[in-house]
N, C-alpha and C. Protein backbone atom coordinates (compact mmCIF):
# COMPACT_ATOMS: atom_id res chain seq x y z
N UNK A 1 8.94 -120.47 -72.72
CA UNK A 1 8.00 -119.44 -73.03
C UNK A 1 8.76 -118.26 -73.64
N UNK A 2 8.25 -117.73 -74.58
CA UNK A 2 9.02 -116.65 -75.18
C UNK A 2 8.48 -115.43 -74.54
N UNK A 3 9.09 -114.25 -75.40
CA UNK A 3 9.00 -113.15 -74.63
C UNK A 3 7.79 -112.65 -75.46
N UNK A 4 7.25 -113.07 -76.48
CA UNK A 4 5.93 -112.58 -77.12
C UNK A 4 4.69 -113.54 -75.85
N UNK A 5 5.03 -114.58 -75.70
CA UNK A 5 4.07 -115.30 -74.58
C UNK A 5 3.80 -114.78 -73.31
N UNK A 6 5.26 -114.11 -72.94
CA UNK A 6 4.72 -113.65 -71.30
C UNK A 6 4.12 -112.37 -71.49
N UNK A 7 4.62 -111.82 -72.48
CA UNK A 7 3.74 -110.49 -73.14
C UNK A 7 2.15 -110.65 -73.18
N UNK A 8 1.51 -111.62 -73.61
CA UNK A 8 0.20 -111.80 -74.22
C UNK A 8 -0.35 -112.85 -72.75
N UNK A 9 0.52 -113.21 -71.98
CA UNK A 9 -0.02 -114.11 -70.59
C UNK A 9 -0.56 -112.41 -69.58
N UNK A 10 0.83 -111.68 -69.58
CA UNK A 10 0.32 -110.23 -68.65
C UNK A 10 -0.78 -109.35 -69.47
N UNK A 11 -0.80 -109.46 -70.17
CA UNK A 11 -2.37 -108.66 -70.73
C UNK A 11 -3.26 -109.13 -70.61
N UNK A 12 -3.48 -110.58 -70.73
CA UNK A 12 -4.79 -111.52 -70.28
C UNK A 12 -4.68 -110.65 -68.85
N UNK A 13 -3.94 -111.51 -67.86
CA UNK A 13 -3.77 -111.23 -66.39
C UNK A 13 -4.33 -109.62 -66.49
N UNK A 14 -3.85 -108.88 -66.43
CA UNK A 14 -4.04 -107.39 -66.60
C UNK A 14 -5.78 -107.21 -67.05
N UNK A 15 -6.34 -107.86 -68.12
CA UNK A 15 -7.70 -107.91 -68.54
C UNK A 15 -8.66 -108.38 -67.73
N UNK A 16 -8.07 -109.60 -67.15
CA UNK A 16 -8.85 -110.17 -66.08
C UNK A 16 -8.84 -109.53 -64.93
N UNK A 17 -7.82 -108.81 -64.12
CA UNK A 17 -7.88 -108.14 -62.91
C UNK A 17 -8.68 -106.79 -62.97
N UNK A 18 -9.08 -106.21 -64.73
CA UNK A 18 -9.99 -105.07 -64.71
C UNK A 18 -11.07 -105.68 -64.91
N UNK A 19 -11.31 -106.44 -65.09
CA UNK A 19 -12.99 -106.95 -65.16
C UNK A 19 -13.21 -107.42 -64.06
N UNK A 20 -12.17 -108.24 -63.08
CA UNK A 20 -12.95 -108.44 -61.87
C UNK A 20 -13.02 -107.25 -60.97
N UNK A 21 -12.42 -106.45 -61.24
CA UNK A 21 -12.46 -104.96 -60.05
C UNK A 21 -14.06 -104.27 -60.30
N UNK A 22 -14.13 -104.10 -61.85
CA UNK A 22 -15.07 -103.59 -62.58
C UNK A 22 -16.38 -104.56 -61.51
N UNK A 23 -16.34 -105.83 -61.77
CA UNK A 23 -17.40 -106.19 -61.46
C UNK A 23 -17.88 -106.00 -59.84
N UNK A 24 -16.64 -106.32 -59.18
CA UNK A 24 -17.02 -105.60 -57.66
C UNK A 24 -17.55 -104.83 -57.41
N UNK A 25 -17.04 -103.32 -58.58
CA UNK A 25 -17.91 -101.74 -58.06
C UNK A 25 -19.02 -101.73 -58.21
N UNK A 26 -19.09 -102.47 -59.69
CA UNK A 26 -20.46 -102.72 -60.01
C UNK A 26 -21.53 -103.23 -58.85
N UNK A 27 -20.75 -104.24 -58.14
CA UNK A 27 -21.85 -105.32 -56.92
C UNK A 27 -21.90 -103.54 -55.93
N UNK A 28 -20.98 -102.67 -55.95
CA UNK A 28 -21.78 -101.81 -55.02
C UNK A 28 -22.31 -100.91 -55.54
N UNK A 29 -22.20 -100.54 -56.62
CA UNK A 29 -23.03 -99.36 -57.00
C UNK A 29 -24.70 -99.55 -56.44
N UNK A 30 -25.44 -98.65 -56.35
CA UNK A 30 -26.68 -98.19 -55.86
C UNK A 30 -27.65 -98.15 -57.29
N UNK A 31 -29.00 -98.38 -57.39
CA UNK A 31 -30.05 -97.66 -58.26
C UNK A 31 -31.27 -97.13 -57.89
N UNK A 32 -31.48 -96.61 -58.82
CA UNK A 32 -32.85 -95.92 -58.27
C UNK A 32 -33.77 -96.79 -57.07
N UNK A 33 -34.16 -97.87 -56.95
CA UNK A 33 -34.29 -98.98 -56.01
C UNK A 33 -33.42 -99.54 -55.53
N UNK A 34 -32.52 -99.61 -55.19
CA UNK A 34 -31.44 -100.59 -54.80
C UNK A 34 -30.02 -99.33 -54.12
N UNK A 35 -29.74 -99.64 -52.38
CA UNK A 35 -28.92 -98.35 -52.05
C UNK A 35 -27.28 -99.03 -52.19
N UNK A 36 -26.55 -98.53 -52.52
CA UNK A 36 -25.07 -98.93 -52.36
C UNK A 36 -24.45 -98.98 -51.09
N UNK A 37 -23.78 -100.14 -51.15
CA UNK A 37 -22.92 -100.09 -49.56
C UNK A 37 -22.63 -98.65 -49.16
N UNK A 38 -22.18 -97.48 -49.60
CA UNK A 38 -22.09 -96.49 -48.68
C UNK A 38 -23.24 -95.57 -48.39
N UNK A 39 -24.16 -96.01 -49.26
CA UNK A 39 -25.58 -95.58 -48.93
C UNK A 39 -26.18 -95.81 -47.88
N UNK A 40 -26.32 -97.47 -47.92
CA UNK A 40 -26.20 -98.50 -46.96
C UNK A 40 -26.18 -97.46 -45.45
N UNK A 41 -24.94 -97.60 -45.50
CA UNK A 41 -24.44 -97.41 -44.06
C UNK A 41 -24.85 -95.73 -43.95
N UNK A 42 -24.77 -94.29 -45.01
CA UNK A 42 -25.18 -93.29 -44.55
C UNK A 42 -26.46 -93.31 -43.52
N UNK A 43 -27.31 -94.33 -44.30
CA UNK A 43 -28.78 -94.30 -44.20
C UNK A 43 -28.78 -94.71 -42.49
N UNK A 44 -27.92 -96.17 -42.11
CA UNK A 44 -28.04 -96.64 -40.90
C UNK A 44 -27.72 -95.46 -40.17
N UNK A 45 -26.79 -94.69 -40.27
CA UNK A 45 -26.12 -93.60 -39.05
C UNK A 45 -27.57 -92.65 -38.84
N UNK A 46 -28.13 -92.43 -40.31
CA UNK A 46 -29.02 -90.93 -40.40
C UNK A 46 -30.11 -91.80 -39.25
N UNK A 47 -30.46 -92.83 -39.86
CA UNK A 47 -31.74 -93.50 -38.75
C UNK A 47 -31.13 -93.91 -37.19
N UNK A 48 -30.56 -94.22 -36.95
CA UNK A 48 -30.17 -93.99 -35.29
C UNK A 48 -30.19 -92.58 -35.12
N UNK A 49 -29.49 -91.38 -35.58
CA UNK A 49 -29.52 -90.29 -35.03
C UNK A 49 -30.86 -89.76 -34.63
N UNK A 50 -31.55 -90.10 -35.92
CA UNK A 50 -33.45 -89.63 -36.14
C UNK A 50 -33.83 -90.01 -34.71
N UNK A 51 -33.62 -91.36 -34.35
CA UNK A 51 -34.23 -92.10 -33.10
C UNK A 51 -33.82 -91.54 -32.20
N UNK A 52 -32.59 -91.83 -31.81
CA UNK A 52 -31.50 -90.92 -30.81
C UNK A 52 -32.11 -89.75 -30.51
N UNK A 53 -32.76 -88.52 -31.67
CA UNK A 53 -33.03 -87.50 -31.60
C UNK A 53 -34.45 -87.46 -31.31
N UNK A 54 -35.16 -88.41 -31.14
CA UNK A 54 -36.76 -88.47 -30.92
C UNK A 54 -36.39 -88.97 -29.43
N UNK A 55 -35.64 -90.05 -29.01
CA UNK A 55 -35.57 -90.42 -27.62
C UNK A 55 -35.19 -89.16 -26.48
N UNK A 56 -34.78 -88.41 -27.61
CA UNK A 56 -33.61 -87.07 -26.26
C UNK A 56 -34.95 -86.09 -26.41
N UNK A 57 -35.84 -86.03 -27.03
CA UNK A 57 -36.68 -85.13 -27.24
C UNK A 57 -38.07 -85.36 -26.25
N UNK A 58 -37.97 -84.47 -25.35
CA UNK A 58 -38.92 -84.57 -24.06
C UNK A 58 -40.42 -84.62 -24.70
N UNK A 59 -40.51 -83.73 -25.70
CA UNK A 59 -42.38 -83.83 -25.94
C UNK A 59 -42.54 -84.93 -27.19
N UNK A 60 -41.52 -85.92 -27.54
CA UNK A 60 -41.95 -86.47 -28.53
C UNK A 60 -41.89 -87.84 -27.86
N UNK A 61 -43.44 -88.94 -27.92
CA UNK A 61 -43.13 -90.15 -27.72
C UNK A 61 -42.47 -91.35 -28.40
N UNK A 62 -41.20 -91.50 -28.27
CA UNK A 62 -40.68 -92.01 -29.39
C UNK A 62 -40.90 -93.84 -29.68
N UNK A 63 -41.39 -94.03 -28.25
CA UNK A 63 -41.46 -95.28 -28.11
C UNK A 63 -42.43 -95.98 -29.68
N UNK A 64 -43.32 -95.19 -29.79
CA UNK A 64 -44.52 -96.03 -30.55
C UNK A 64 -44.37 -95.34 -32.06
N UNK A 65 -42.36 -94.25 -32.59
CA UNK A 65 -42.55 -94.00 -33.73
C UNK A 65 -41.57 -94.65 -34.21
N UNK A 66 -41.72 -94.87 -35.58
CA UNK A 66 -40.22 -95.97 -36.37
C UNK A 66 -39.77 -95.20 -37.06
N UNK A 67 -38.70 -95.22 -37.80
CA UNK A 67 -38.12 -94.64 -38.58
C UNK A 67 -37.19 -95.32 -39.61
N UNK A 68 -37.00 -95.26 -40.77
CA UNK A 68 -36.81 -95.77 -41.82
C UNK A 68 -35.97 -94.95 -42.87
N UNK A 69 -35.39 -95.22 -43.13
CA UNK A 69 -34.18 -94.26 -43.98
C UNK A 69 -33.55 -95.26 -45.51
N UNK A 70 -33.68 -94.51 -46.54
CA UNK A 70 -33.33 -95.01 -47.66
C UNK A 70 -33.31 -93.13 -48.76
N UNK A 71 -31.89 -93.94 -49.20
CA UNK A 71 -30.94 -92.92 -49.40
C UNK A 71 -31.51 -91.41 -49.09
N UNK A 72 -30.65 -90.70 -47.72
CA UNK A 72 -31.37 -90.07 -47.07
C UNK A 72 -32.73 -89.79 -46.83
N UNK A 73 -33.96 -90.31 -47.60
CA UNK A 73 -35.12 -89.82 -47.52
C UNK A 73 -35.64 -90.33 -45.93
N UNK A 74 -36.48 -89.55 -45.09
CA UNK A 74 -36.77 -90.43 -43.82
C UNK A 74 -38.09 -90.87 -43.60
N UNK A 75 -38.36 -91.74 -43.57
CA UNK A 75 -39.42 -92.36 -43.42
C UNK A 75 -39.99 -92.27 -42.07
N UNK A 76 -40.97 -91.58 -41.11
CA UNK A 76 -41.55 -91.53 -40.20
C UNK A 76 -43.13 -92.41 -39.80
N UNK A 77 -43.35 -93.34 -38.76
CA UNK A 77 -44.25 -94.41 -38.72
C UNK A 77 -44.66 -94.82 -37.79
N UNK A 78 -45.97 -94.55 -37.36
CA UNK A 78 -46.26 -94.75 -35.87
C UNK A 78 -47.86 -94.50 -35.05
N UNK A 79 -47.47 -93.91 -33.96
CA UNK A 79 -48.44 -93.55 -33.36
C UNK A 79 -48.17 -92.43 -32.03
N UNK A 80 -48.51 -90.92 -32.26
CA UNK A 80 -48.65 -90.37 -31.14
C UNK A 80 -50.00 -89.34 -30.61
N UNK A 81 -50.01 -88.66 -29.51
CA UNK A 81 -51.02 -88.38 -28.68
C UNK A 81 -51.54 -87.41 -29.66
N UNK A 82 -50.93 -86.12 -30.26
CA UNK A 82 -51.25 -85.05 -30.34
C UNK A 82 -50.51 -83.96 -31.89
N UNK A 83 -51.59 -83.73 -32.15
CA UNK A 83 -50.73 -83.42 -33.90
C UNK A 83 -49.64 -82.41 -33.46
N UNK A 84 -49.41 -81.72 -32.33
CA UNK A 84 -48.13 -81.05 -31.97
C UNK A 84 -47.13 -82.04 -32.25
N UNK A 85 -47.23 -83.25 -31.02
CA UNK A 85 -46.01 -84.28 -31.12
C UNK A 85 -45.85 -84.61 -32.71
N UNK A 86 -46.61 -84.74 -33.24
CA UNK A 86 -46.36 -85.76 -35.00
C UNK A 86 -45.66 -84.34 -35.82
N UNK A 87 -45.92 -83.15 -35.48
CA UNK A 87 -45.43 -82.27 -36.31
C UNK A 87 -43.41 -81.90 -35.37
N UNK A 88 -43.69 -82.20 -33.93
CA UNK A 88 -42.60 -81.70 -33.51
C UNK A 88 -41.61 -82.97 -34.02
N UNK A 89 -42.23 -84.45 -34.10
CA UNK A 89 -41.75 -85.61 -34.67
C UNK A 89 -40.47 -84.98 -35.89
N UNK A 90 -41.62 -84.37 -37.03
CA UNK A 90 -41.15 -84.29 -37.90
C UNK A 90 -39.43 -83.74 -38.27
N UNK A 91 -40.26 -82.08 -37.15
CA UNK A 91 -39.20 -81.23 -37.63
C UNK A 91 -38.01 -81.58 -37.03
N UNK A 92 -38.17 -82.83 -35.92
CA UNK A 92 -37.05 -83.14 -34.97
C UNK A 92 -35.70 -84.21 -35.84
N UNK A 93 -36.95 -84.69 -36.96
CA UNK A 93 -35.64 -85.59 -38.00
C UNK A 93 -35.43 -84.89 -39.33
N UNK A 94 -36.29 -84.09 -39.53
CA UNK A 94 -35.53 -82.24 -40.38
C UNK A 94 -34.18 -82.33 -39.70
N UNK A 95 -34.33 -81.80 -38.75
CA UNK A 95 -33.04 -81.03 -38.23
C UNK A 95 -31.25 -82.15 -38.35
N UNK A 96 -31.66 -83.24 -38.30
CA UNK A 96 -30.47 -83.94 -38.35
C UNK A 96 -29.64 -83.79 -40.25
N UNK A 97 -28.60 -84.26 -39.99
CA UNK A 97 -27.72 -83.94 -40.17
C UNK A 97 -27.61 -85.32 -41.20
N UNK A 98 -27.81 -84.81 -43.09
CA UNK A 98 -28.29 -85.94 -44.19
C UNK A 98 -29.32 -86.00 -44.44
N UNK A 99 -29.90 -85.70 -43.86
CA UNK A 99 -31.84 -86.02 -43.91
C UNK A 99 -32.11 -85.01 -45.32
N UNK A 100 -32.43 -85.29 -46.01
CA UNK A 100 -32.76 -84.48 -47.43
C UNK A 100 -34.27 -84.49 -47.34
N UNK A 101 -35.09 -85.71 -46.68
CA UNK A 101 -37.06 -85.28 -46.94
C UNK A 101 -36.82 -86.00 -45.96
N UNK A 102 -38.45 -85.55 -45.18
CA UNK A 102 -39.16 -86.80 -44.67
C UNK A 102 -40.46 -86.43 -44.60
N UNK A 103 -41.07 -87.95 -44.81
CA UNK A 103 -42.45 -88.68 -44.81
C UNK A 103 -43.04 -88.47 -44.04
N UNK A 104 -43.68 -87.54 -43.11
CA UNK A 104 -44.49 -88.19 -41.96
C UNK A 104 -45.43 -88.90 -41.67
N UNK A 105 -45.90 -90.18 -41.68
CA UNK A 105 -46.66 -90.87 -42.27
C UNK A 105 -47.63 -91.37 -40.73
N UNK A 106 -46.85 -90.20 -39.44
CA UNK A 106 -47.62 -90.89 -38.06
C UNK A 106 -48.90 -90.61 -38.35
N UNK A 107 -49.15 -91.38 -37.52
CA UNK A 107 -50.78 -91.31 -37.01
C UNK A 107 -51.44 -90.46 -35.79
N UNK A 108 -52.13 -89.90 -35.32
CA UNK A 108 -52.40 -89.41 -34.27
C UNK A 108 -53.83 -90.35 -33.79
N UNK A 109 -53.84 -90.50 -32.22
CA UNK A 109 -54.29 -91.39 -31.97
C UNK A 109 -55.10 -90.63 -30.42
């Protein structure tokens, strides 16, 4: 092999190791529909805390509300006694920490 060959073998190699990197980021990037692995996972932490923070919360029944998270927005879903609880619901997954909106979409019952 000459030295023009191993020349033109490491640039292939070199071409190929940026297109497969390229294509990985690509598999995580996020879109307007679609969240990226670190989206992904913001979203999981923000929705346990939401819950976490409805379970520690004495006037809110958290049992019968869901919560749903996609890229920070929070999705609120359920059923409680009294439009106090659905409004204290709300402001209780306001207050956490990422939460950019949320939906309140409970029901009062």
């Amino acid at each position: 092999m000459t030295i023009r060959e191993s020349a033109v073998n490491r640039s292939r190699r070199t071409m190929l190791s940026a297109a497969l990197a390229s294509a990985l980021l690509a598999a995580c990037a996020g879109s307007p529909t679609k969240e990226s692995t670190g989206e992904l996972i913001d979203d999981s932490v923000i929705t346990t805390k939401v819950k976490s923070a409805l379970v520690a919360d004495k006037t809110v029944s958290a049992v019968d509300v869901s919560v749903e998270t996609f890229k920070g927005r929070v999705l609120l879903a359920g059923f409680v006694k009294s439009p106090d609880e659905r409004q204290r619901a709300e402001s209780v997954a306001r207050a956490v920490t990422g939460v950019k909106a949320v939906s309140n979409q409970i029901e009062v019952r």
